[in-house]
Protein backbone atom coordinates (compact mmCIF):
# COMPACT_ATOMS: atom_id res chain seq x y z
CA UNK A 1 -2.13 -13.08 -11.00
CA UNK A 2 -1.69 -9.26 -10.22
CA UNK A 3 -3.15 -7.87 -7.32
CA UNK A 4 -2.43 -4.42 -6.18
CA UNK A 5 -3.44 -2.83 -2.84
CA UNK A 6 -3.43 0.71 -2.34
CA UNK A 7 -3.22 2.60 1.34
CA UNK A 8 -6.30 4.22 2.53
CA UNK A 9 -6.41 8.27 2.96
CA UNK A 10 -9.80 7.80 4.44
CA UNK A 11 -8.34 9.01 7.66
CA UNK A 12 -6.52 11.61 6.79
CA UNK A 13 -9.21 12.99 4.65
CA UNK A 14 -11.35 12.88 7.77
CA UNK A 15 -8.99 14.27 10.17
CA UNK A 16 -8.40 17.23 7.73
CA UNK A 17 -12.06 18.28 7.37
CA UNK A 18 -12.72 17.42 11.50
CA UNK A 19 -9.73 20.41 11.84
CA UNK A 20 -10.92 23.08 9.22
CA UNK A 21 -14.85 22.51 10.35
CA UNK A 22 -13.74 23.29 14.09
CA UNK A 23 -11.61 26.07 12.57
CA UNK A 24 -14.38 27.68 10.47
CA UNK A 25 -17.26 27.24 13.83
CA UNK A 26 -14.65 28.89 15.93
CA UNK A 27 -14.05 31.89 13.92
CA UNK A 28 -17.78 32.00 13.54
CA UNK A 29 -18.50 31.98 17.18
CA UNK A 30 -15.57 34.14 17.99
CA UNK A 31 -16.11 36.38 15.23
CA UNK A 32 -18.41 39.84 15.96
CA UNK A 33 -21.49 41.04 13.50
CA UNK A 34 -20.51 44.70 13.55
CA UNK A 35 -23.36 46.67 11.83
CA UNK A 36 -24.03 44.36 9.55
CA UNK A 37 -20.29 43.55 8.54
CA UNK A 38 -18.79 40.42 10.20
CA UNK A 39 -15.70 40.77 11.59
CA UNK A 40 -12.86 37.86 12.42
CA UNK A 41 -10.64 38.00 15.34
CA UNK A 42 -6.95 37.56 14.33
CA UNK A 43 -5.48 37.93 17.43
CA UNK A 44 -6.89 35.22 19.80
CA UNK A 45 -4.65 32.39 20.55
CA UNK A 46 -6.88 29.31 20.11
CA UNK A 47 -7.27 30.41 16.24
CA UNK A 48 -3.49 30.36 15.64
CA UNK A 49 -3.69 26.24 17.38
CA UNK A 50 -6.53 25.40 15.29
CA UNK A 51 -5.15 27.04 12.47
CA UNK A 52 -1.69 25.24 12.81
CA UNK A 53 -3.82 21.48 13.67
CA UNK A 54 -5.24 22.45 9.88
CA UNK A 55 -2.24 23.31 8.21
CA UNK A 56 -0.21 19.88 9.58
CA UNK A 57 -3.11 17.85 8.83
CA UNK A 58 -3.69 18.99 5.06
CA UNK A 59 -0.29 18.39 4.82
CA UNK A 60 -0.14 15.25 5.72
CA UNK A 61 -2.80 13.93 4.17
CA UNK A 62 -0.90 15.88 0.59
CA UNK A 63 2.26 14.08 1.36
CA UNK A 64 0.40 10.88 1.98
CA UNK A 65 -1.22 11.65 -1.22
CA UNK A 66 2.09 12.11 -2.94
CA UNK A 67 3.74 9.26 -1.06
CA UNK A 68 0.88 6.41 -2.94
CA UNK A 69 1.79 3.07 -1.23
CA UNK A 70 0.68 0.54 -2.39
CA UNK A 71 1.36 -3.72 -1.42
CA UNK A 72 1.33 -5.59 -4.88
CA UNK A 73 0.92 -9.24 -5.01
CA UNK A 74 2.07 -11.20 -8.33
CA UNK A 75 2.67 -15.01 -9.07
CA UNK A 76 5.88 -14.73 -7.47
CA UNK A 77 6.90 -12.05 -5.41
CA UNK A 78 5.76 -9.23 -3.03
CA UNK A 79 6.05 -5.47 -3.90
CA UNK A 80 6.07 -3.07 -1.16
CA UNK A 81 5.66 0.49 -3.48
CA UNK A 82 5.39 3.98 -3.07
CA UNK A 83 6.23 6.87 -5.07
CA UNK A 84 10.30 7.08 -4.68
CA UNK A 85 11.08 3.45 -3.76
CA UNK A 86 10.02 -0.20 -4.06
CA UNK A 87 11.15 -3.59 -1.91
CA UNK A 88 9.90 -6.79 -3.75
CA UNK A 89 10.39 -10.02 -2.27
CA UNK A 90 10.47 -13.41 -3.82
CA UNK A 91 8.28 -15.77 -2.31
CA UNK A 92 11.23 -18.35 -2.41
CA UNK A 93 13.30 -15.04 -0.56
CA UNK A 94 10.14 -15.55 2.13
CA UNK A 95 12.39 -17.17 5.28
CA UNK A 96 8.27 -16.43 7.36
CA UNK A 97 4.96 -15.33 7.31
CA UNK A 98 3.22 -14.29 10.50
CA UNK A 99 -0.40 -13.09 10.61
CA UNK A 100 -1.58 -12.48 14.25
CA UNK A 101 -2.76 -9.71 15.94
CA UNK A 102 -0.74 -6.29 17.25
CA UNK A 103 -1.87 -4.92 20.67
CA UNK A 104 -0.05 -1.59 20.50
CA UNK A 105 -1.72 -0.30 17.22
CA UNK A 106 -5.92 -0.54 15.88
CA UNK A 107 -6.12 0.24 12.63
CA UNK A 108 -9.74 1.10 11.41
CA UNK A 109 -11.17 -1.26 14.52
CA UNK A 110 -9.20 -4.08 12.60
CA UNK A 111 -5.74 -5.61 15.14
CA UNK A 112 -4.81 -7.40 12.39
CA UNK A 113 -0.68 -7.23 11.59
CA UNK A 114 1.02 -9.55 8.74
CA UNK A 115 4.83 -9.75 8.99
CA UNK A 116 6.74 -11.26 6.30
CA UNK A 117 10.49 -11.61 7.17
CA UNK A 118 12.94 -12.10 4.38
CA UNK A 119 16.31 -14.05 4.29
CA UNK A 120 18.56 -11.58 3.35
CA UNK A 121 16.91 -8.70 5.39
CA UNK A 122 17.40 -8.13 9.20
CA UNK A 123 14.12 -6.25 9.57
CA UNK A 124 10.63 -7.98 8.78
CA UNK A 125 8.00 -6.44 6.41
CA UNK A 126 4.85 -4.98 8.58
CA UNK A 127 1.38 -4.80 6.76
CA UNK A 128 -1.24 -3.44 8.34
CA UNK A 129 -4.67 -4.68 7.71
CA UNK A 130 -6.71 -1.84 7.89
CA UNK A 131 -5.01 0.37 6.40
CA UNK A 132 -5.00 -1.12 2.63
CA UNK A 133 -8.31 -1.08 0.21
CA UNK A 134 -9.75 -4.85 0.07
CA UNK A 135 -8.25 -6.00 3.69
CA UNK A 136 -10.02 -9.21 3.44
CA UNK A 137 -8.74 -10.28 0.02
CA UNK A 138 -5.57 -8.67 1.13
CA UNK A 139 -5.57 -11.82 4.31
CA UNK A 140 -6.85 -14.54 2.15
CA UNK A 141 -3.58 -14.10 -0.41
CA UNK A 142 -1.14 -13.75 2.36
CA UNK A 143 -2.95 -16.76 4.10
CA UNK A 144 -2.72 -18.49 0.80
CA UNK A 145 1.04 -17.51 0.51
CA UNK A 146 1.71 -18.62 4.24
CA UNK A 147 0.97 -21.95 3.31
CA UNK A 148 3.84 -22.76 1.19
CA UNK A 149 6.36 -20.95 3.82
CA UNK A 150 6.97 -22.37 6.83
CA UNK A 151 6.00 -20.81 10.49
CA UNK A 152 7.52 -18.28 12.20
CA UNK A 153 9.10 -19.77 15.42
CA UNK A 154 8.31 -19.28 18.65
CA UNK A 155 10.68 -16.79 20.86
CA UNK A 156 12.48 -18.01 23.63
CA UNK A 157 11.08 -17.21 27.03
CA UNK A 158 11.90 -17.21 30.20
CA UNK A 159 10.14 -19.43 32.55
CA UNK A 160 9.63 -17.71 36.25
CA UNK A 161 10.16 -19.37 39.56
């Protein structure tokens, strides 16, 4: 069994075009038709901001683009991969798997947050649902996986009087 899972650029793909079409209707309204020549303002403000929100956001998505992560899922381990680096985990490493949902963060309308915490790591693994290709076959391994590792235990809290 190989399964590989690659992270979505959808977003920043999006956000990218969303900046350079506001760019290029801005300099079109702001822009003057000067006997038949059309001239571009270089010196108002607002096209240096929109100009800059363009620039970080191509760049982003290029170093995204660079970056390819990916979540691999074999017979027995976890790969967490990207371009420079790669964390696998053994699923006999696995100390828990907790799928749930995260309040702070909606990925692609999807709550969804899988954390796999490893015994000889003091930091848990965090995937994201919606933000890897095939989220639902994504769930149904880990789900599949969580089975065979025990539960993550509750926390202790503090009862109130």
């Amino acid at each position: 069994m190989y399964h590989e899972f690659k992270y979505k650029l959808d977003f920043y793909y999006q956000q990218a075009l969303i900046y350079l079409l506001t760019l290029i209707l801005y300099a079109g309204v702001k822009g003057t038709f000067v006997e038949d020549n059309f001239t571009l303002v270089f010196d108002d403000p607002i096209m240096y901001i929109i100009a800059f929100f363009v620039g970080v956001a191509f760049v982003t998505l290029l170093l995204n683009r660079i970056r390819n992560r990916k979540v691999i899922i074999t017979d027995d381990e976890v790969i967490f991969q990207h371009r420079f680096n790669q964390h696998s985990i053994a699923f006999h490493e696995i100390e828990w798997i907790h799928v749930g949902k995260e309040r702070t963060v909606q990925t692609a309308g999807r709550s969804q947050i899988i954390m796999i915490k490893a015994k000889h790591r003091r930091r848990v693994f965090r995937i994201r649902l919606g933000r890897y290709e095939r989220e639902r076959e994504l769930l149904r391994l880990i789900e599949l996986l969580s089975e065979k590792t025990p539960k993550r235990q509750k926390r202790f809290q503090f009862k109130r009087s």
